[in-house]
Protein backbone atom coordinates (compact mmCIF):
# COMPACT_ATOMS: atom_id res chain seq x y z
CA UNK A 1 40.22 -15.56 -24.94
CA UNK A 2 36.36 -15.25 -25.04
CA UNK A 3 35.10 -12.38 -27.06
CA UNK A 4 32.34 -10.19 -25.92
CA UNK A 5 28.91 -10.87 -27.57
CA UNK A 6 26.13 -8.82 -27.38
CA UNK A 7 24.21 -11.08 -25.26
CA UNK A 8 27.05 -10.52 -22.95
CA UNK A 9 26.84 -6.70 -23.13
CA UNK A 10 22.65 -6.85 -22.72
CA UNK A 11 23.29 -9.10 -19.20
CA UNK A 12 26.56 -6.57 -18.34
CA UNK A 13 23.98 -3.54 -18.50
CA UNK A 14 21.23 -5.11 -16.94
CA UNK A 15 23.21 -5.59 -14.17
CA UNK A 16 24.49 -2.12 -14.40
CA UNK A 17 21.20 -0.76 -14.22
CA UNK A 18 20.06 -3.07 -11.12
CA UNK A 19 23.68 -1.44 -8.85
CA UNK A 20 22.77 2.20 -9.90
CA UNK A 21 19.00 2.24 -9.28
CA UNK A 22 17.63 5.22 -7.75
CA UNK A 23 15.56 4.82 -4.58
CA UNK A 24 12.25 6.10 -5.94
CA UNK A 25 12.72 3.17 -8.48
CA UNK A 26 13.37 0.44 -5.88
CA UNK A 27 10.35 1.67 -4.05
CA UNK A 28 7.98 1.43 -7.34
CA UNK A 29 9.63 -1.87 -8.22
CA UNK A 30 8.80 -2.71 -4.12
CA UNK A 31 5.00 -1.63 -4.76
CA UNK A 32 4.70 -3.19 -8.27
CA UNK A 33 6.38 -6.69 -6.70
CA UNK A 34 3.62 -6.55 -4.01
CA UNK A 35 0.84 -5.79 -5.91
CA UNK A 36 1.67 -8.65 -8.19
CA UNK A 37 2.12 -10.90 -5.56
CA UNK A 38 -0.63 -10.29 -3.27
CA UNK A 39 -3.10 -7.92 -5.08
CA UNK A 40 -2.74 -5.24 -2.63
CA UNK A 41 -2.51 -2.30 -4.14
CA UNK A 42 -0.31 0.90 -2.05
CA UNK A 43 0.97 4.13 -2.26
CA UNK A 44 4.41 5.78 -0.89
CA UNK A 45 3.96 8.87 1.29
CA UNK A 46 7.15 10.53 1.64
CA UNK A 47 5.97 14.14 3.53
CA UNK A 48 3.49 14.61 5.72
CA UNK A 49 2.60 17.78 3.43
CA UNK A 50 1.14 15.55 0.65
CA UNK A 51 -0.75 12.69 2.11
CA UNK A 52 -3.54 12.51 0.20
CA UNK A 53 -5.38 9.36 0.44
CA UNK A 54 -7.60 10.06 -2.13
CA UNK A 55 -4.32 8.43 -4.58
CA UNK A 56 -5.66 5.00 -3.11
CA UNK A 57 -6.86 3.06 -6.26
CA UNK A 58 -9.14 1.06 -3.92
CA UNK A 59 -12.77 1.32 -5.64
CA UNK A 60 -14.62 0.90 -2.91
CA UNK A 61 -12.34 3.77 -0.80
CA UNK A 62 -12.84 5.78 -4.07
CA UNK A 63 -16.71 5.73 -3.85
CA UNK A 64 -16.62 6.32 0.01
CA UNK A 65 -14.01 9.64 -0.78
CA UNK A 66 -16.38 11.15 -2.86
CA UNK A 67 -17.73 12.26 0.31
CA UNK A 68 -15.86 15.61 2.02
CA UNK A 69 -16.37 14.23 5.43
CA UNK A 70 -15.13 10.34 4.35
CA UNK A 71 -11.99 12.01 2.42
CA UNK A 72 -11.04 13.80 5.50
CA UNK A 73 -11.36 11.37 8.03
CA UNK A 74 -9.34 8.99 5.40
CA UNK A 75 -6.61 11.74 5.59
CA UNK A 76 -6.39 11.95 9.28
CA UNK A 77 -6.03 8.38 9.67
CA UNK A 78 -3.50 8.13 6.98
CA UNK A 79 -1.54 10.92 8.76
CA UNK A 80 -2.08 8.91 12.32
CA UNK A 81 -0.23 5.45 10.79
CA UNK A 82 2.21 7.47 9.09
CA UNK A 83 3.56 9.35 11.60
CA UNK A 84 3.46 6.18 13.92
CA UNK A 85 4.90 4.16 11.57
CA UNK A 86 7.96 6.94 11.12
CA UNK A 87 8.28 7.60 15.14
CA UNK A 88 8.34 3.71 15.76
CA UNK A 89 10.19 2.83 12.31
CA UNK A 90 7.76 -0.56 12.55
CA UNK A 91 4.93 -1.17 10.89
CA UNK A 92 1.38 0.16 11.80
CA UNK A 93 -1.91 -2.30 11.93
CA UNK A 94 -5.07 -0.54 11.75
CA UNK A 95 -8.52 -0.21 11.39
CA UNK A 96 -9.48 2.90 9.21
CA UNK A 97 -12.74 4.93 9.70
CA UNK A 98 -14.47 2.89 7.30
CA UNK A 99 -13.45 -0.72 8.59
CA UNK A 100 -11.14 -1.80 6.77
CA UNK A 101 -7.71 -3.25 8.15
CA UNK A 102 -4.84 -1.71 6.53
CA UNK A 103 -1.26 -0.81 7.41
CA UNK A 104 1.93 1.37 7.23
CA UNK A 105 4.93 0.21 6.33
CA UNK A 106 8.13 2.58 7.05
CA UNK A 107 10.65 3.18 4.34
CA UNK A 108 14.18 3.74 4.61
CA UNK A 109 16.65 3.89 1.32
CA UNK A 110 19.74 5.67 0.81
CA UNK A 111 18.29 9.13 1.42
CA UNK A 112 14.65 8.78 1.14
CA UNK A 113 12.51 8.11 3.79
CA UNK A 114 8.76 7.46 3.96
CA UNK A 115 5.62 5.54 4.51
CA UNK A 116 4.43 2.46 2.41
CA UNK A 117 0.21 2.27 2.88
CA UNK A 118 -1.26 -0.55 2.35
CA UNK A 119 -4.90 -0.61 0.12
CA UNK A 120 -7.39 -2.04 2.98
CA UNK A 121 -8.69 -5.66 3.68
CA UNK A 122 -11.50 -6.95 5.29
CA UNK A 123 -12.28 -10.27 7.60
CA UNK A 124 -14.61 -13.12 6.54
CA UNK A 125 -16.87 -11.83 8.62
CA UNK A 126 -17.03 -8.49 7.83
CA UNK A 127 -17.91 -9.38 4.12
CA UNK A 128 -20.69 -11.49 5.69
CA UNK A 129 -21.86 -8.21 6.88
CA UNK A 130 -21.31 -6.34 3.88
CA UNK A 131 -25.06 -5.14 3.89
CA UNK A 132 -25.45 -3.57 7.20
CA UNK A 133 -21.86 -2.51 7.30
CA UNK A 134 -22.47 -0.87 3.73
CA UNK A 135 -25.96 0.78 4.85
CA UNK A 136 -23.92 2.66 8.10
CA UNK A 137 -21.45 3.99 5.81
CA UNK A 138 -23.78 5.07 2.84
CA UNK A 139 -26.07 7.00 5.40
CA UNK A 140 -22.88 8.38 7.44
CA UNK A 141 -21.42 9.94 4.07
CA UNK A 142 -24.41 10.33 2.08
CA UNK A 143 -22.70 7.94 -0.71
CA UNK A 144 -24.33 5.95 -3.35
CA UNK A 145 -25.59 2.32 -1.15
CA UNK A 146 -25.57 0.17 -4.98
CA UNK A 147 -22.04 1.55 -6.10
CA UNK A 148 -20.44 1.67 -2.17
CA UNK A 149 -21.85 -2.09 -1.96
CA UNK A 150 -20.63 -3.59 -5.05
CA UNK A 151 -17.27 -2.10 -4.28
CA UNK A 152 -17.53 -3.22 -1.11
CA UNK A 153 -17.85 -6.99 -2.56
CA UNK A 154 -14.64 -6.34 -4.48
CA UNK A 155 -12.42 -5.70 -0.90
CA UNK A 156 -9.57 -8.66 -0.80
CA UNK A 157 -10.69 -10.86 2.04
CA UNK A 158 -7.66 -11.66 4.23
CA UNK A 159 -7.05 -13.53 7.80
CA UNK A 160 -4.89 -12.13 10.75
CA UNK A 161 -1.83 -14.41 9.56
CA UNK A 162 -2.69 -13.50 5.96
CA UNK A 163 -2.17 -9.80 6.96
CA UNK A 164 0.77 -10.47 8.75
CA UNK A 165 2.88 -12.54 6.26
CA UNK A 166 1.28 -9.49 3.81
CA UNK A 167 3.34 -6.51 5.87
CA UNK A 168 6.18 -9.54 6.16
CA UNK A 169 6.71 -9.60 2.17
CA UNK A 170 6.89 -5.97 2.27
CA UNK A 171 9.57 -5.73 4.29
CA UNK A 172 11.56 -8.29 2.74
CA UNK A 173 10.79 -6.77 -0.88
CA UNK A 174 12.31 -3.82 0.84
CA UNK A 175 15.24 -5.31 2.55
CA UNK A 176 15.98 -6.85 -0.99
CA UNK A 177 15.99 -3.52 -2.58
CA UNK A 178 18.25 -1.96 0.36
CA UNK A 179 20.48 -4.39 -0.40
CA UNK A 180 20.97 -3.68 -4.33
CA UNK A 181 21.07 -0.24 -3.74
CA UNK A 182 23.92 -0.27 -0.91
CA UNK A 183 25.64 -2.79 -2.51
């Protein structure tokens, strides 16, 4: 008979940790998997009470929320998606105030429920645009033009099929997690 080593115990409590792992982990471990993978930063909204989309870590949204008016409009578009995206349970595409493409991904695990949203994208184009685009938005909100634009520059650029297979691997990084924590 094969004695236990401690390698043995180190793999046996690994493994232990991975079958007992609280939702709000899986969902961080969901976020941190995307962001490695894609670059995409997100954020989990769990009430409608505390969306707040100033927690984007987006630059460029930062800048642009600096602005009352931006910050509010940001919040009524984040409550839009996430409310879709929990009446529908699918995900929501969109266009936020500011142009960029971004979307809600709805969250069910053991007992918590919520919203995934996405950090925003733009097209090809709309980075060939980044000037004009840029000049709307600084006059609209009264931001800084030279910090807004190089921000702006810093947006991931992604296609239609790009964004799709993107709000693909989030559901499958959450599917996986479902899975280890239902067993």
């Amino acid at each position: 008979m094969k004695s236990i080593t401690e390698s043995d115990l180190i793999k046996i409590r690994k493994g232990f940790e991975v079958l007992f792992m609280l939702p709000e982990e899986a969902i961080k471990k969901v976020m941190d998997a995307y962001y490695h993978i894609t670059g995409l930063r997100c954020y989990f909204v769990q009430d409608e009470t505390e969306i707040s989309s100033a927690k984007e870590k987006n630059f460029f949204c930062k800048c642009l929320k600096t602005s009352s008016s931006a910050l509010r409009q940001c919040d009524e578009c984040t409550f839009e998606n996430y409310t879709g995206a929990l009446k529908s349970n699918e995900p929501q595409k969109y266009a936020c105030h500011a142009g960029l493409v971004k979307w809600s991904v709805p969250v069910s695990l053991a007992d918590v429920k919520g919203v995934i949203v996405s950090e925003g994208v733009i097209t090809k184009q709309q980075g060939l645009e980044a000037e004009d685009w840029v000049n709307h938005l600084a006059e609209t909100y009264n931001v800084s033009r030279p910090i807004l634009l190089h921000n702006y520059t810093k947006v991931v650029v992604m296609n239609e099929d790009q964004v799709e297979e993107s709000i693909e691997l989030m559901q499958d990084l959450l599917k996986y997690y479902k899975a280890v924590i239902e067993g």
